[in-house]
PDB file of N, CA and C in Angstrom:
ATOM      1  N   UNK A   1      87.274 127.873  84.833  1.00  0.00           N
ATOM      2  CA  UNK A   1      87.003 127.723  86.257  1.00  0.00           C
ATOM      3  C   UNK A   1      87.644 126.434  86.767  1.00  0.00           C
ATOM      4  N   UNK A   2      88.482 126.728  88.022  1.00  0.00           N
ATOM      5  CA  UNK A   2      88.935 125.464  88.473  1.00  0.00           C
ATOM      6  C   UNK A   2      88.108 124.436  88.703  1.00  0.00           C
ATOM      7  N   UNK A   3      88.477 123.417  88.576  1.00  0.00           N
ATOM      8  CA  UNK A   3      87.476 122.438  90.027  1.00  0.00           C
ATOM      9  C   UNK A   3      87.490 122.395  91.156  1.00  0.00           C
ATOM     10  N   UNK A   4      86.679 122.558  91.996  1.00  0.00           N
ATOM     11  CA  UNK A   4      87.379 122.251  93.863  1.00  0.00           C
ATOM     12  C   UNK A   4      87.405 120.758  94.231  1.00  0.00           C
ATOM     13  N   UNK A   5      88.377 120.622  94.530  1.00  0.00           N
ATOM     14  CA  UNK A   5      88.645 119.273  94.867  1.00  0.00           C
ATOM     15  C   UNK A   5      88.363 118.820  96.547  1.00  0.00           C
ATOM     16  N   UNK A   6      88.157 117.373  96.492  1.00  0.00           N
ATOM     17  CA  UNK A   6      87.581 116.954  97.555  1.00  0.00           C
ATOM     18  C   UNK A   6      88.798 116.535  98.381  1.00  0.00           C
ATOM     19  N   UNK A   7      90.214 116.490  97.910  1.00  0.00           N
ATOM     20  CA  UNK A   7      91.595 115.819  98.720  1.00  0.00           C
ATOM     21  C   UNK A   7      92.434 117.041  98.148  1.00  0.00           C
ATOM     22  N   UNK A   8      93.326 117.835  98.471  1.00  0.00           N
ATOM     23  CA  UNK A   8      94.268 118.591  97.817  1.00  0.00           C
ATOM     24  C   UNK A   8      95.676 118.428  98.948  1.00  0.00           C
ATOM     25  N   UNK A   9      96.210 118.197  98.201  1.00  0.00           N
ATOM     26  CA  UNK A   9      97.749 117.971  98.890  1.00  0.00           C
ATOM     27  C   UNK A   9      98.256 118.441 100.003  1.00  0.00           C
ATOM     28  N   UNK A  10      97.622 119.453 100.579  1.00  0.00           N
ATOM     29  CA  UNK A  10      98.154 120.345 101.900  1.00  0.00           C
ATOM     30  C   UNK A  10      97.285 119.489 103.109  1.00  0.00           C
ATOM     31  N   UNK A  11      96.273 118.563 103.025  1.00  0.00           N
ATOM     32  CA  UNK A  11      95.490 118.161 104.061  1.00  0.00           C
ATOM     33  C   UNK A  11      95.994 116.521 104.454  1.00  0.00           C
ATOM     34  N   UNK A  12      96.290 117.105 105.723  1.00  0.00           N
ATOM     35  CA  UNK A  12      97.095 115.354 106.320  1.00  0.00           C
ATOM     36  C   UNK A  12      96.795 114.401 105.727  1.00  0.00           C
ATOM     37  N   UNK A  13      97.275 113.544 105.674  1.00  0.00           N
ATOM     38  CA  UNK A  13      97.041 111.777 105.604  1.00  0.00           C
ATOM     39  C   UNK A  13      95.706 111.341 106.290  1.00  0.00           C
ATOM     40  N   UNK A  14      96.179 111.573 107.574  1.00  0.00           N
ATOM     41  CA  UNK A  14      95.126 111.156 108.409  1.00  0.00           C
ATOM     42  C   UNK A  14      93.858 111.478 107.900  1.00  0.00           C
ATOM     43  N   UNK A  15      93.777 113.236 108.103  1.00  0.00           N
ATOM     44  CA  UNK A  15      92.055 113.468 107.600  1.00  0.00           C
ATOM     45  C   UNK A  15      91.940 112.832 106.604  1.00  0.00           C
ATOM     46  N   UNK A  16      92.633 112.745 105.310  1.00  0.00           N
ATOM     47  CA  UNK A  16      92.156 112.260 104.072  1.00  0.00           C
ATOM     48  C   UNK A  16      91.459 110.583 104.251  1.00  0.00           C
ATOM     49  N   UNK A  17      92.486 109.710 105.046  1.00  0.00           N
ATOM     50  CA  UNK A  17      92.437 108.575 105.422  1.00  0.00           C
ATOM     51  C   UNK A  17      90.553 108.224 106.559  1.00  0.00           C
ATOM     52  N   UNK A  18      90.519 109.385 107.204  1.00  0.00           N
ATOM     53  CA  UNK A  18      89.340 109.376 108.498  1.00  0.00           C
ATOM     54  C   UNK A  18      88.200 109.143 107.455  1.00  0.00           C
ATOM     55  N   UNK A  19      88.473 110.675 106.335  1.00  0.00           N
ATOM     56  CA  UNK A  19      87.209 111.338 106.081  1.00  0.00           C
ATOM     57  C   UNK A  19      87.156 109.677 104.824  1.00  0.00           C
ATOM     58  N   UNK A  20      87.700 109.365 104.197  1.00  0.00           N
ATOM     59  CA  UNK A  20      87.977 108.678 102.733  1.00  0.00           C
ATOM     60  C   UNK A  20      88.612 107.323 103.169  1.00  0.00           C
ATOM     61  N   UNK A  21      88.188 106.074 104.235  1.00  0.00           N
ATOM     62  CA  UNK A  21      89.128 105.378 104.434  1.00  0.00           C
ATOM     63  C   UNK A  21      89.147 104.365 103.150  1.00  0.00           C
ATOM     64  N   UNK A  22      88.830 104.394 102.390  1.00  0.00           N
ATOM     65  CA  UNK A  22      88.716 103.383 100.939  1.00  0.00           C
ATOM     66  C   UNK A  22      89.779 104.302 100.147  1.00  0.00           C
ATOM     67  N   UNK A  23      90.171 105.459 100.608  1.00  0.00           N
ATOM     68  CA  UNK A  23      91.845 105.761  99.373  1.00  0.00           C
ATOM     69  C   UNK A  23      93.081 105.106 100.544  1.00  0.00           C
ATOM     70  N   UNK A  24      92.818 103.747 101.318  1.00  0.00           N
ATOM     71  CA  UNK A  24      94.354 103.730 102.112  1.00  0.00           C
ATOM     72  C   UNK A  24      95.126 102.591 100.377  1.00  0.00           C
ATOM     73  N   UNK A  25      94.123 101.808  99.687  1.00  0.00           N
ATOM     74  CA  UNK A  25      94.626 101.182  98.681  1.00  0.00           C
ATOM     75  C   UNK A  25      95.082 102.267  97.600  1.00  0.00           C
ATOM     76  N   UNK A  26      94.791 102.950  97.038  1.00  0.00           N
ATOM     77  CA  UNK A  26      95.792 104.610  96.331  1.00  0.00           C
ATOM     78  C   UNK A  26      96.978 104.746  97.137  1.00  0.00           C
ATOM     79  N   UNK A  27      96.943 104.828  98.714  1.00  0.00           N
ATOM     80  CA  UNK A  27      98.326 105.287  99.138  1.00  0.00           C
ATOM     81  C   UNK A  27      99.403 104.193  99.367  1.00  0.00           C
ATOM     82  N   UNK A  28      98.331 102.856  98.666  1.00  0.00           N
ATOM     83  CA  UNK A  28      99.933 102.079  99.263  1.00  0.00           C
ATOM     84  C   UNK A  28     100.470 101.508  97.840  1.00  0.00           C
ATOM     85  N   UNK A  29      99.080 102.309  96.859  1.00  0.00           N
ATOM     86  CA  UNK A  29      99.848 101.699  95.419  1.00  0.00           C
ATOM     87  C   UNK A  29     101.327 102.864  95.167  1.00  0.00           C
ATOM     88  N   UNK A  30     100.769 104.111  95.758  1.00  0.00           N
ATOM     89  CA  UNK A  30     101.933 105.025  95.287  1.00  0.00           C
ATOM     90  C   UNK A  30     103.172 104.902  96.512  1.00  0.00           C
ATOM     91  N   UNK A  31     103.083 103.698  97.169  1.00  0.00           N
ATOM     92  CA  UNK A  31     104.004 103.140  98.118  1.00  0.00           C
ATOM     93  C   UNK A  31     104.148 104.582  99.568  1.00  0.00           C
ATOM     94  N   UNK A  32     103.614 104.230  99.668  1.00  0.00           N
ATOM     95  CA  UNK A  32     102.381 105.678 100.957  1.00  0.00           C
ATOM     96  C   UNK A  32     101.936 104.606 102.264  1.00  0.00           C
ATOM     97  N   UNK A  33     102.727 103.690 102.888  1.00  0.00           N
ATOM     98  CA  UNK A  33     102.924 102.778 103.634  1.00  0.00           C
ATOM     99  C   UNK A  33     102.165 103.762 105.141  1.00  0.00           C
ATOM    100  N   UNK A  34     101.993 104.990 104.972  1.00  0.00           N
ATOM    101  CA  UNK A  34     101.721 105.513 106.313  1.00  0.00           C
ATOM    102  C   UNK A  34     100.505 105.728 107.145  1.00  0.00           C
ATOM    103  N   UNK A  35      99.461 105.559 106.027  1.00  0.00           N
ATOM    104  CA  UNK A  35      98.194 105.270 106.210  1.00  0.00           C
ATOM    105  C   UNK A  35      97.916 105.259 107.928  1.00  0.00           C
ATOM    106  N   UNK A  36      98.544 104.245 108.126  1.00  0.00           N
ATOM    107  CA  UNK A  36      98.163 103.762 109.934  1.00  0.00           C
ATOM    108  C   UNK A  36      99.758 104.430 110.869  1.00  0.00           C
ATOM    109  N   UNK A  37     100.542 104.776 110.315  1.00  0.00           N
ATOM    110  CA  UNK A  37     101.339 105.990 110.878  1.00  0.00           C
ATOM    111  C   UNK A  37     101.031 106.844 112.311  1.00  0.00           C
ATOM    112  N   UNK A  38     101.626 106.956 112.937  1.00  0.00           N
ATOM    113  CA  UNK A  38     100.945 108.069 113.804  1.00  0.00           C
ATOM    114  C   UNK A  38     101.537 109.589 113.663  1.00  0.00           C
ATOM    115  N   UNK A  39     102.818 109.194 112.047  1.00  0.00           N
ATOM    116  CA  UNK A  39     102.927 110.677 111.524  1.00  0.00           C
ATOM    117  C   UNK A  39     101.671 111.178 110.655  1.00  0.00           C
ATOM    118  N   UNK A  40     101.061 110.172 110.327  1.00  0.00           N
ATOM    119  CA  UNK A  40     100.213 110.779 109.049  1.00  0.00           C
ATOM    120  C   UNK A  40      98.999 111.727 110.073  1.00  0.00           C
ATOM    121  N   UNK A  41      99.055 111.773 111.074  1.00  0.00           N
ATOM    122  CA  UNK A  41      97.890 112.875 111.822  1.00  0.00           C
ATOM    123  C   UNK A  41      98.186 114.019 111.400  1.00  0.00           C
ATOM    124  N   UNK A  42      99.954 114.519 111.335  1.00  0.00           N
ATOM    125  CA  UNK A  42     100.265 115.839 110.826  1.00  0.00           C
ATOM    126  C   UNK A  42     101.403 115.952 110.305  1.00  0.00           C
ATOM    127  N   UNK A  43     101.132 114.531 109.162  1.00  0.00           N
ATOM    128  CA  UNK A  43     101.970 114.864 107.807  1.00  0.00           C
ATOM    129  C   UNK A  43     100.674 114.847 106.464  1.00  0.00           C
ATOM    130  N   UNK A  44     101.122 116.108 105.743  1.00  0.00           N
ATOM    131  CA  UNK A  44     100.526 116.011 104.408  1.00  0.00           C
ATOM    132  C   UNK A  44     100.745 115.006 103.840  1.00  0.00           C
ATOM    133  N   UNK A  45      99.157 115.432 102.961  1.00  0.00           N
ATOM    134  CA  UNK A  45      99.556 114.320 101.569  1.00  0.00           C
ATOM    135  C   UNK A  45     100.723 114.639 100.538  1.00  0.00           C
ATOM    136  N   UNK A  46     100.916 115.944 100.752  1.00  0.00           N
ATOM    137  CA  UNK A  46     102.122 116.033  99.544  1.00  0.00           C
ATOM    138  C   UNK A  46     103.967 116.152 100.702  1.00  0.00           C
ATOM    139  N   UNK A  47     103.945 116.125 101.598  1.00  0.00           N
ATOM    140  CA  UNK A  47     105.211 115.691 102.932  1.00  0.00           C
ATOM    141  C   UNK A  47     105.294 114.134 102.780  1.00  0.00           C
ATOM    142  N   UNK A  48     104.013 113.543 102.939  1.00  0.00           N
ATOM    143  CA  UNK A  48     104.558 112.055 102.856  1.00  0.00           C
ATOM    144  C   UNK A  48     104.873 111.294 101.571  1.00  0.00           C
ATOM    145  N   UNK A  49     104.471 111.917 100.384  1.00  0.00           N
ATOM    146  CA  UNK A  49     104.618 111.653  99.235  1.00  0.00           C
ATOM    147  C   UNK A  49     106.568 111.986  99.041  1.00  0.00           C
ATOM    148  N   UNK A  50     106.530 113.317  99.439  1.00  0.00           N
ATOM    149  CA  UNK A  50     107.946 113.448  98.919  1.00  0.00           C
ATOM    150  C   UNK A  50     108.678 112.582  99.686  1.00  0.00           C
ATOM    151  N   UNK A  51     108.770 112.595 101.175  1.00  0.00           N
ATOM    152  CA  UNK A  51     109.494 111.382 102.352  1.00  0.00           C
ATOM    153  C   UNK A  51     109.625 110.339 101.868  1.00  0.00           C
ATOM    154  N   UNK A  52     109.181 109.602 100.629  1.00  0.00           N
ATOM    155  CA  UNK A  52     108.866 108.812 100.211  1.00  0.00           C
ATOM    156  C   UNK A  52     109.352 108.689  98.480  1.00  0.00           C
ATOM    157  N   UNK A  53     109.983 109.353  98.905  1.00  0.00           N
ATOM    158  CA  UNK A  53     110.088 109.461  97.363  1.00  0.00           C
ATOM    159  C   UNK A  53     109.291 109.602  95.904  1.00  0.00           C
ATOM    160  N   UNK A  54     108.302 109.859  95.776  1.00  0.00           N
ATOM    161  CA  UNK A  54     106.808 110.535  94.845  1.00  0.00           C
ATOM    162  C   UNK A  54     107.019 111.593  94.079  1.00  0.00           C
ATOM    163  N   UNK A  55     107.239 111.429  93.146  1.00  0.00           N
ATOM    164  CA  UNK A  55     107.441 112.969  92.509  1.00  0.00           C
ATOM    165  C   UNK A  55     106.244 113.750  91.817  1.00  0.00           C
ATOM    166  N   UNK A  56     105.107 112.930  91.277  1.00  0.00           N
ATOM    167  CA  UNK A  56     104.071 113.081  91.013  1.00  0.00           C
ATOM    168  C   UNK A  56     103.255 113.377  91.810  1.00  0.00           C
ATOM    169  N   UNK A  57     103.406 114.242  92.716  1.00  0.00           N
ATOM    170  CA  UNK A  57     102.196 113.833  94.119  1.00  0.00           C
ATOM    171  C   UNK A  57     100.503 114.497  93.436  1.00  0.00           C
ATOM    172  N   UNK A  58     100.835 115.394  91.866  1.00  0.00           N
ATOM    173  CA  UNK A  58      99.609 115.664  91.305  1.00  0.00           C
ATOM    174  C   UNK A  58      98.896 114.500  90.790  1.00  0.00           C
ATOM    175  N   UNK A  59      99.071 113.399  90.337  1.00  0.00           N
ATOM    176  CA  UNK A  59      98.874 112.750  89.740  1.00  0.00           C
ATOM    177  C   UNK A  59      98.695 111.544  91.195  1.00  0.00           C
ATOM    178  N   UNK A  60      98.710 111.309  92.412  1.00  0.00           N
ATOM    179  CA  UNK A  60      98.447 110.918  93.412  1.00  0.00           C
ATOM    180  C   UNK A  60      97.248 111.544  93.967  1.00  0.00           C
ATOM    181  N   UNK A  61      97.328 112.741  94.155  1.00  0.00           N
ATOM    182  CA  UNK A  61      95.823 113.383  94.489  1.00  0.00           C
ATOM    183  C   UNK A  61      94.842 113.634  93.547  1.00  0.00           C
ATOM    184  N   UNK A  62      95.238 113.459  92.229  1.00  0.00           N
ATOM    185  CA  UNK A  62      94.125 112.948  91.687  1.00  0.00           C
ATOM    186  C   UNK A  62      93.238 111.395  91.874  1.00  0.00           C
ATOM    187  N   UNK A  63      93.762 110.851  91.644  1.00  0.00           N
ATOM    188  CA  UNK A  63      93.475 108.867  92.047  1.00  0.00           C
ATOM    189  C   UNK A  63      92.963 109.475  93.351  1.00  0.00           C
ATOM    190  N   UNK A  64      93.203 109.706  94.053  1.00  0.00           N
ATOM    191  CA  UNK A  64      92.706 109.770  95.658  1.00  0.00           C
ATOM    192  C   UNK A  64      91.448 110.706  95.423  1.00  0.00           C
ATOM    193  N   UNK A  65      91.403 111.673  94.635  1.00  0.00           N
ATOM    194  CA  UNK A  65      90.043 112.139  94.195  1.00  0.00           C
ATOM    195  C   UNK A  65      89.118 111.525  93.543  1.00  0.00           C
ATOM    196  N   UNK A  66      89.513 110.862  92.643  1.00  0.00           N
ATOM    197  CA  UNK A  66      88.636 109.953  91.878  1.00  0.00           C
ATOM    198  C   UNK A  66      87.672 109.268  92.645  1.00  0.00           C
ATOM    199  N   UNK A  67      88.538 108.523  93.705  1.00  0.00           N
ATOM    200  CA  UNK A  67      87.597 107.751  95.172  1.00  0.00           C
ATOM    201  C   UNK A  67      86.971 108.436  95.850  1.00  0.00           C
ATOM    202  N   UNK A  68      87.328 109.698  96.336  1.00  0.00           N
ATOM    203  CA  UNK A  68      86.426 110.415  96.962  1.00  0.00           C
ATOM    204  C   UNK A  68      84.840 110.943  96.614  1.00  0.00           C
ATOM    205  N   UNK A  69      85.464 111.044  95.147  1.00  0.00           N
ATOM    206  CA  UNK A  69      84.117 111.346  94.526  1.00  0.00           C
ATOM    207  C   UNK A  69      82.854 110.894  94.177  1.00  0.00           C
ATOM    208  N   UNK A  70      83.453 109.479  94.038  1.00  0.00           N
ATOM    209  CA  UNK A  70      82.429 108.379  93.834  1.00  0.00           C
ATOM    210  C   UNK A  70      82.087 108.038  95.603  1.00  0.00           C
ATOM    211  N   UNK A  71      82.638 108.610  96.563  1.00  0.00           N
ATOM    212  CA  UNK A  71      82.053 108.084  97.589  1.00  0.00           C
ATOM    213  C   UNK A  71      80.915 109.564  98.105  1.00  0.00           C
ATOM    214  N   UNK A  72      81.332 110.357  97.846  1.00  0.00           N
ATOM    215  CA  UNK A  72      80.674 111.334  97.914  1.00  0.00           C
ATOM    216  C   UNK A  72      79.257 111.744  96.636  1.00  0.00           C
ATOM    217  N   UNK A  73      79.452 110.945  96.045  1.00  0.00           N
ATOM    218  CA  UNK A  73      78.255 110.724  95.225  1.00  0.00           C
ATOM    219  C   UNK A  73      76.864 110.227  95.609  1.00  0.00           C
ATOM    220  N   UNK A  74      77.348 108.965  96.550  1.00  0.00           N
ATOM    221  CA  UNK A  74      76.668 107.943  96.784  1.00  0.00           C
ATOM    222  C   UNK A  74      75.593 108.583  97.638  1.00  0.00           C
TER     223      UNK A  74
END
C-alpha cells in the first residue's frame, strides 16, 4: 500500500508554501529561490524544481514531507 502524502509534486509552490510555511528552508536548500515568487501561485513543485535545474525533485518532496508531517502531527 502506498503512502498518501501530505506535498506531492503536482501542487504549486505557493499552496505547499501557505499550507507548510516552515518547508520555504527545504526549498532554498534545493536552491528553490521562489518561495516568495509570484510564479510559485501556479508553478509546481516539480515545474520549479526542473526551471531550476533539480533532477531529484523525488527526493525534494520527500524533505518537504518530512516537515509537513511533523507539523501535522502536532
Amino acid at each position: 500500500m502506498e503512502e498518501k502524502k501530505l506535498i506531492t509534486k503536482d501542487m504549486t509552490i505557493g499552496k505547499v508554501v501557505s499550507k507548510y510555511p516552515q518547508t520555504m528552508p527545504i526549498f532554498f536548500s534545493y536552491g528553490l529561490p521562489c518561495v516568495g515568487c509570484h510564479v510559485a501561485q501556479w508553478e509546481s513543485v516539480e515545474e520549479g524544481a526542473l526551471a531550476h535545474g533539480i533532477k531529484d525533485i523525488d527526493s525534494l518532496v520527500k524533505d518537504l514531507n518530512k516537515v509537513a508531517e511533523k507539523l501535522e502531527i502536532k
